[in-house]
N, C-alpha and C. Protein backbone atom coordinates (compact mmCIF):
# COMPACT_ATOMS: atom_id res chain seq x y z
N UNK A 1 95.29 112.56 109.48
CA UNK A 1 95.67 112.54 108.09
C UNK A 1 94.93 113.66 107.37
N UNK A 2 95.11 114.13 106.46
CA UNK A 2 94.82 115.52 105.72
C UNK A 2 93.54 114.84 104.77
N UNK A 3 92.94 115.95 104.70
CA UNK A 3 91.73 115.13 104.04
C UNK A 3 92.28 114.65 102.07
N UNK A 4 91.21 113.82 101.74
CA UNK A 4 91.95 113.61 100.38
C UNK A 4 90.46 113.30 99.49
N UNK A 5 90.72 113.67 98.46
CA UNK A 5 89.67 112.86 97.40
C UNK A 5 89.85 111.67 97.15
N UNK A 6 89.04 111.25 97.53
CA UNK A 6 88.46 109.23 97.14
C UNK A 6 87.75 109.16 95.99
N UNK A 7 88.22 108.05 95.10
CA UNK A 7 86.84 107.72 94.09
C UNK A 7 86.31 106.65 94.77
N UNK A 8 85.16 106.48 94.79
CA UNK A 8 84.47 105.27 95.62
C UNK A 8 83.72 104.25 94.47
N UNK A 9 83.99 103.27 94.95
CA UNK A 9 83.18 101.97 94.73
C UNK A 9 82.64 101.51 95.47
N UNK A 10 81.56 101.16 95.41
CA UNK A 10 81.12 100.02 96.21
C UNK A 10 80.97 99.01 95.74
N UNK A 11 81.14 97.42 95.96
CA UNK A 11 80.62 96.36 95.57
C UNK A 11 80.31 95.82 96.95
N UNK A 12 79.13 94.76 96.69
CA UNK A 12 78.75 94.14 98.37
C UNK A 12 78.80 92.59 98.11
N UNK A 13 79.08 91.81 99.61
CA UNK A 13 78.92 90.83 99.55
C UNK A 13 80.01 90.46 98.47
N UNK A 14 81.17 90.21 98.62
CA UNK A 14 82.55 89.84 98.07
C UNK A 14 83.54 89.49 99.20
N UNK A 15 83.29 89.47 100.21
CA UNK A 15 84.87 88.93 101.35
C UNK A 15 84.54 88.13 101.69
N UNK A 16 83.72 86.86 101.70
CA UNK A 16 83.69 85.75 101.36
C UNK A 16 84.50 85.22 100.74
N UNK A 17 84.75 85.59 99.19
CA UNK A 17 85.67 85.14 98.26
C UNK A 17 87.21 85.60 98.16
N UNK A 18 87.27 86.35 99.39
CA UNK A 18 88.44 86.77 99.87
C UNK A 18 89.55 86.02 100.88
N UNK A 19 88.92 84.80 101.16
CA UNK A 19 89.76 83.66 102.02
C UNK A 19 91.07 83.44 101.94
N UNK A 20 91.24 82.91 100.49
CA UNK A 20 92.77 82.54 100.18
C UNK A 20 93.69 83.60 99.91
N UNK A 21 93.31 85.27 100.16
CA UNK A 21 94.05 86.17 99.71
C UNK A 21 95.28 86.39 101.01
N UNK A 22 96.09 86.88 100.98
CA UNK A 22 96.67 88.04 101.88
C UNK A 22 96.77 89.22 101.74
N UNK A 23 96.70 90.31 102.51
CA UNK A 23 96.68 90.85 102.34
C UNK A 23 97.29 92.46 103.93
N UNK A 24 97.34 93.55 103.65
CA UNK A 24 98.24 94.14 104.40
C UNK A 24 97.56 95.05 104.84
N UNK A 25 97.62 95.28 106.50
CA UNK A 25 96.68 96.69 107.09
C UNK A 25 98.01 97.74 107.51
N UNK A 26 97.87 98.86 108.02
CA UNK A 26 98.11 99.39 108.44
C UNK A 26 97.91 99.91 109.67
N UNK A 27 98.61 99.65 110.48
CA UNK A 27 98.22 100.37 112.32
C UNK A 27 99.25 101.04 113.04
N UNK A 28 98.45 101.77 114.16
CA UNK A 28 99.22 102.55 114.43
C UNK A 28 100.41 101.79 115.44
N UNK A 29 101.65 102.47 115.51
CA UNK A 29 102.39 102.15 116.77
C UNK A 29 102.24 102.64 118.17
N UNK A 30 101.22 103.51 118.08
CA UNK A 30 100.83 104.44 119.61
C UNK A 30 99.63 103.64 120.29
N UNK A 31 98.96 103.40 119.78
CA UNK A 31 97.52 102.97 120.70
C UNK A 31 97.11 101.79 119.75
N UNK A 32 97.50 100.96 118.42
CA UNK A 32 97.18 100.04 118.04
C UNK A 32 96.13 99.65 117.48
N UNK A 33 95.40 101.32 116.59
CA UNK A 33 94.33 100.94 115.88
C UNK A 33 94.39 100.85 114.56
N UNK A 34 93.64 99.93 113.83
CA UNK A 34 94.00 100.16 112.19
C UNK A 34 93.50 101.72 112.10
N UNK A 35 93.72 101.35 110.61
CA UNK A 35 93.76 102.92 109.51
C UNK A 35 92.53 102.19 108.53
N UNK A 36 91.22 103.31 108.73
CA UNK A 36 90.29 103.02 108.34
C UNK A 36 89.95 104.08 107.45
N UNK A 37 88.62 104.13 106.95
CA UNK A 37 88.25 105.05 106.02
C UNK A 37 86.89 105.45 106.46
N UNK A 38 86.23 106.65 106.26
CA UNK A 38 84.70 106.85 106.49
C UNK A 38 84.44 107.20 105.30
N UNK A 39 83.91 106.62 103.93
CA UNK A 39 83.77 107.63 102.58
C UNK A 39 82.64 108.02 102.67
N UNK A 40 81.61 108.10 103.68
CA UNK A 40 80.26 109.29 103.83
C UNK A 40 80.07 109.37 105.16
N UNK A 41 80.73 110.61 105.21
CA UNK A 41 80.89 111.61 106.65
C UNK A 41 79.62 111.90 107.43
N UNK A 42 78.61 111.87 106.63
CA UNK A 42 77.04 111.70 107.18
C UNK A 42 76.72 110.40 108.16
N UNK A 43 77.46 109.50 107.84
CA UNK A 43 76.97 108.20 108.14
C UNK A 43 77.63 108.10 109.03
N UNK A 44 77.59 107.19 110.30
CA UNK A 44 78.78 106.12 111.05
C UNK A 44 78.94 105.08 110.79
N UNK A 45 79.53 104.74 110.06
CA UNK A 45 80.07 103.73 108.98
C UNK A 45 81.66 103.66 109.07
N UNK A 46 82.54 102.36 109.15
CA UNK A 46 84.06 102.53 109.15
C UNK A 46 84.18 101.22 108.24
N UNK A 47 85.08 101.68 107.45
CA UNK A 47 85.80 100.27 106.72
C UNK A 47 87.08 100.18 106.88
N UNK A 48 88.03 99.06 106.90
CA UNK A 48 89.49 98.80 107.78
C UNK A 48 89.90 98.94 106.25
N UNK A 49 91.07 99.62 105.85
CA UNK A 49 91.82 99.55 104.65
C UNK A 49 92.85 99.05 104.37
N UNK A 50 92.49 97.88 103.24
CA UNK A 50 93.44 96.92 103.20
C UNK A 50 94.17 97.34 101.65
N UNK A 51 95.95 96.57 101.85
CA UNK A 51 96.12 96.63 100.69
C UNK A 51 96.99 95.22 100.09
N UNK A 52 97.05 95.18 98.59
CA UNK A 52 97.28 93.80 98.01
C UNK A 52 98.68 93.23 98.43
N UNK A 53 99.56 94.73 98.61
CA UNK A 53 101.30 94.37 98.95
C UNK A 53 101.55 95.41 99.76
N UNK A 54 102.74 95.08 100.70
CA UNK A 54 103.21 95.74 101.67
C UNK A 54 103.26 96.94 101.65
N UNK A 55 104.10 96.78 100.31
CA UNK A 55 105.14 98.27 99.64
C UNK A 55 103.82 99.82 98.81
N UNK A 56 102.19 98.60 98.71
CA UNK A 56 101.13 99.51 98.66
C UNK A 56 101.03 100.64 99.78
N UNK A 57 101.00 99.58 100.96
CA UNK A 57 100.54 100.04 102.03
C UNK A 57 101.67 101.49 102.82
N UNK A 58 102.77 101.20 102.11
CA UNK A 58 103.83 102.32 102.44
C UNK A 58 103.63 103.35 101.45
N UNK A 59 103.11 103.07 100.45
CA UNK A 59 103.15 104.28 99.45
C UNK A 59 102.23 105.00 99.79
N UNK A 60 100.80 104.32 100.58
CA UNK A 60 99.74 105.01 100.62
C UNK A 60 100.09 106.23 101.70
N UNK A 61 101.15 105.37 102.58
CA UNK A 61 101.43 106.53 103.66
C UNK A 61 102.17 107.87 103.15
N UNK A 62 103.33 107.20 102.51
CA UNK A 62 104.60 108.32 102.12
C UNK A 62 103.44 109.79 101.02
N UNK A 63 102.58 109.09 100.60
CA UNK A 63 101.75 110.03 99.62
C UNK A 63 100.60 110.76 100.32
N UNK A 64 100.35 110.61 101.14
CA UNK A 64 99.14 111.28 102.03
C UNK A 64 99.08 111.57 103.05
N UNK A 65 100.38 110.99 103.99
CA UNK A 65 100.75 111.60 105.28
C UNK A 65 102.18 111.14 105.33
N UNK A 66 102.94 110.99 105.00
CA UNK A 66 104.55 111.19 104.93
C UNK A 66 105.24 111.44 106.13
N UNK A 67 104.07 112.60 106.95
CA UNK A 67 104.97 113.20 107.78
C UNK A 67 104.66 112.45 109.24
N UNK A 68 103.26 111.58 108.88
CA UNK A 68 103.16 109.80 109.76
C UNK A 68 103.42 109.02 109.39
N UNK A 69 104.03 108.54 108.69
CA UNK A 69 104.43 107.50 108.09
C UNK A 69 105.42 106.45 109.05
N UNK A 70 106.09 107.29 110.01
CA UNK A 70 106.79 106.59 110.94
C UNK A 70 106.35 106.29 112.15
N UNK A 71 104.83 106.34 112.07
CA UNK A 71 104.06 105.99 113.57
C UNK A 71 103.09 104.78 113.12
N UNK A 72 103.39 104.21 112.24
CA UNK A 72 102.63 103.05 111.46
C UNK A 72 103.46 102.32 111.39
N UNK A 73 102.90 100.95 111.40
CA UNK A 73 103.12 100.00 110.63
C UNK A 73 102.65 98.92 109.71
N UNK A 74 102.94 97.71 109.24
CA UNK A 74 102.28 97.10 108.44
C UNK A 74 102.28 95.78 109.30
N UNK A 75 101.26 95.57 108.84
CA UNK A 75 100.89 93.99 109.27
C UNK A 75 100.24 93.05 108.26
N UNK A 76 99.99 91.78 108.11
CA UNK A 76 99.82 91.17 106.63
C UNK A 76 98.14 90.21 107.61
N UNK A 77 97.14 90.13 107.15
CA UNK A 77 96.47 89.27 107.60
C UNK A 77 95.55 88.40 106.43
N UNK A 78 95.65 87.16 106.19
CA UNK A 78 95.17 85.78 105.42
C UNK A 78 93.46 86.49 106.02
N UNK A 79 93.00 86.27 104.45
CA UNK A 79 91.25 85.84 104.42
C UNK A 79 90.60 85.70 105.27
N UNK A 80 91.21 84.51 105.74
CA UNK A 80 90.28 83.57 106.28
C UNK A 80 90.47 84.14 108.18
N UNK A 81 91.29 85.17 108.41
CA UNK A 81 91.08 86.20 109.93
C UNK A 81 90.25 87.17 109.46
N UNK A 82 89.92 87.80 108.46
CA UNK A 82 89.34 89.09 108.04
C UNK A 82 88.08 89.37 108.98
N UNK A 83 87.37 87.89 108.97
CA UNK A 83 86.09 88.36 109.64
C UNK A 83 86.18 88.41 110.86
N UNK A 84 86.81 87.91 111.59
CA UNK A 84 87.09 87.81 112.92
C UNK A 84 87.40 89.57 113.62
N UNK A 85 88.11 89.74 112.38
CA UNK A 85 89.31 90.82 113.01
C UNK A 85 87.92 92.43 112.91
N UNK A 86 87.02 92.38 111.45
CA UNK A 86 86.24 93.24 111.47
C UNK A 86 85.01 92.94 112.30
N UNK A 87 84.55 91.82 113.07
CA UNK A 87 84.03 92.01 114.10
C UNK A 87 84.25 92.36 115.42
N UNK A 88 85.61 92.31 116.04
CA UNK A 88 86.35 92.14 117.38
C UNK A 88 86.40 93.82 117.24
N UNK A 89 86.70 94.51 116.09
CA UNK A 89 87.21 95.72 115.99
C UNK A 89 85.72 96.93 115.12
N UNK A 90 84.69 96.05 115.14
CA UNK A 90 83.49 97.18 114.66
C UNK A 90 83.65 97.47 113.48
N UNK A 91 84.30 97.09 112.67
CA UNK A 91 84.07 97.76 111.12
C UNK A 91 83.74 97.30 110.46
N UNK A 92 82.80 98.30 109.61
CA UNK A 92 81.23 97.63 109.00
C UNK A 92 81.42 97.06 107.55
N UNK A 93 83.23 97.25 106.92
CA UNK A 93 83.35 96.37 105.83
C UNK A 93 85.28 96.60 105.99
N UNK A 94 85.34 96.57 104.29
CA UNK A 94 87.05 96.52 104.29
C UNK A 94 86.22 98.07 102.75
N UNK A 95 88.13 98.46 102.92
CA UNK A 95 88.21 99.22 101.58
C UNK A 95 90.03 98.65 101.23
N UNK A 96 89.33 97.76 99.98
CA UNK A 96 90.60 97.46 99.50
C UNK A 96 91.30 98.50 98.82
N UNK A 97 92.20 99.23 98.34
CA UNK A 97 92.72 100.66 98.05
C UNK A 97 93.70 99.75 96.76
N UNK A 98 92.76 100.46 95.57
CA UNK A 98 93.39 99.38 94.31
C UNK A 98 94.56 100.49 93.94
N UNK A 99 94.66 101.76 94.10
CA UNK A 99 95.40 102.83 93.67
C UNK A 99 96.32 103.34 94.72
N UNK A 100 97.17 103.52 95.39
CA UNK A 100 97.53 104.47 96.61
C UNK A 100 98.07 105.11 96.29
N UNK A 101 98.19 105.93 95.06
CA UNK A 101 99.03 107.64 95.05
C UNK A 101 97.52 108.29 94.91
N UNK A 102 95.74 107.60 93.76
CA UNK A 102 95.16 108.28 94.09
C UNK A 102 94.15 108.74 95.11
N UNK A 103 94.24 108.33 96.31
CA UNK A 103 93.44 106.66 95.97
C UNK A 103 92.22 106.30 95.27
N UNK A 104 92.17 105.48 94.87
CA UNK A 104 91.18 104.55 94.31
C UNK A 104 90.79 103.42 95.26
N UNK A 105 89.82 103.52 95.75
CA UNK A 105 89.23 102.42 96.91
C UNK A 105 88.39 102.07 96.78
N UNK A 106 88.40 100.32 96.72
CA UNK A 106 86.62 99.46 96.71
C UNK A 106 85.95 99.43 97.90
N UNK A 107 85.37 100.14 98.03
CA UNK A 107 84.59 99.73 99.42
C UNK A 107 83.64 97.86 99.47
N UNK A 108 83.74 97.26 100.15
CA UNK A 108 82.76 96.32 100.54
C UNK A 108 82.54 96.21 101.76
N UNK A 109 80.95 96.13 101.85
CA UNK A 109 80.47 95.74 103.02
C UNK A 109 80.67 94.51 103.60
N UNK A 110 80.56 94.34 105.01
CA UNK A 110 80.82 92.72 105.84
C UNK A 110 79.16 92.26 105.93
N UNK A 111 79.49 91.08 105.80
CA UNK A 111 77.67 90.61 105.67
C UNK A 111 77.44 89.33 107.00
């Protein structure tokens, strides 16, 4: 994906209170990894990027890689898998993506 400007947030210790949500990842159709974010390239740090609705999660594509957009797909996963799924898979939080034309992304850490 082409690089992009992020505004970053962080808030910590919040996906806890994320149980009853759903919410939508993005992965690939070739090898089956989510679509993550690194927002400090210094660090090894990954957060899985989630979004609130499907049709987010397509915009984020059609606006920042368009021309992948058809090697993805969406998948929807409930709260209450979140932690499971960012331990089985190493990533050290979520970035919920409140914006996807700019993006605008909350980072939170997994605790």
């Amino acid at each position: 994906m082409p690089d992009a400007q992020f505004e970053v947030t962080y808030n910590f210790h919040k996906i806890d209170k994320m149980l009853s949500q759903v919410f939508y990842l993005l992965r690939s159709r070739s090898d089956g990894k989510y679509l993550s974010a690194n927002p400090n390239p210094d660090a090894a740090v990954s957060f899985l990027l989630m979004f609130r609705e499907d049709y987010e999660a397509l915009s984020y594509l059609n606006a920042h890689a368009g021309d992948m957009a058809d090697r993805f797909g969406v998948e929807s996963i409930s709260g209450s898998q979140l932690k499971s799924l960012l331990q089985r898979w190493g990533f050290n939080g979520v970035g919920i993506v409140q914006d996807p034309l700019v993006p605008n992304i909350e980072f939170l850490t997994a605790t």
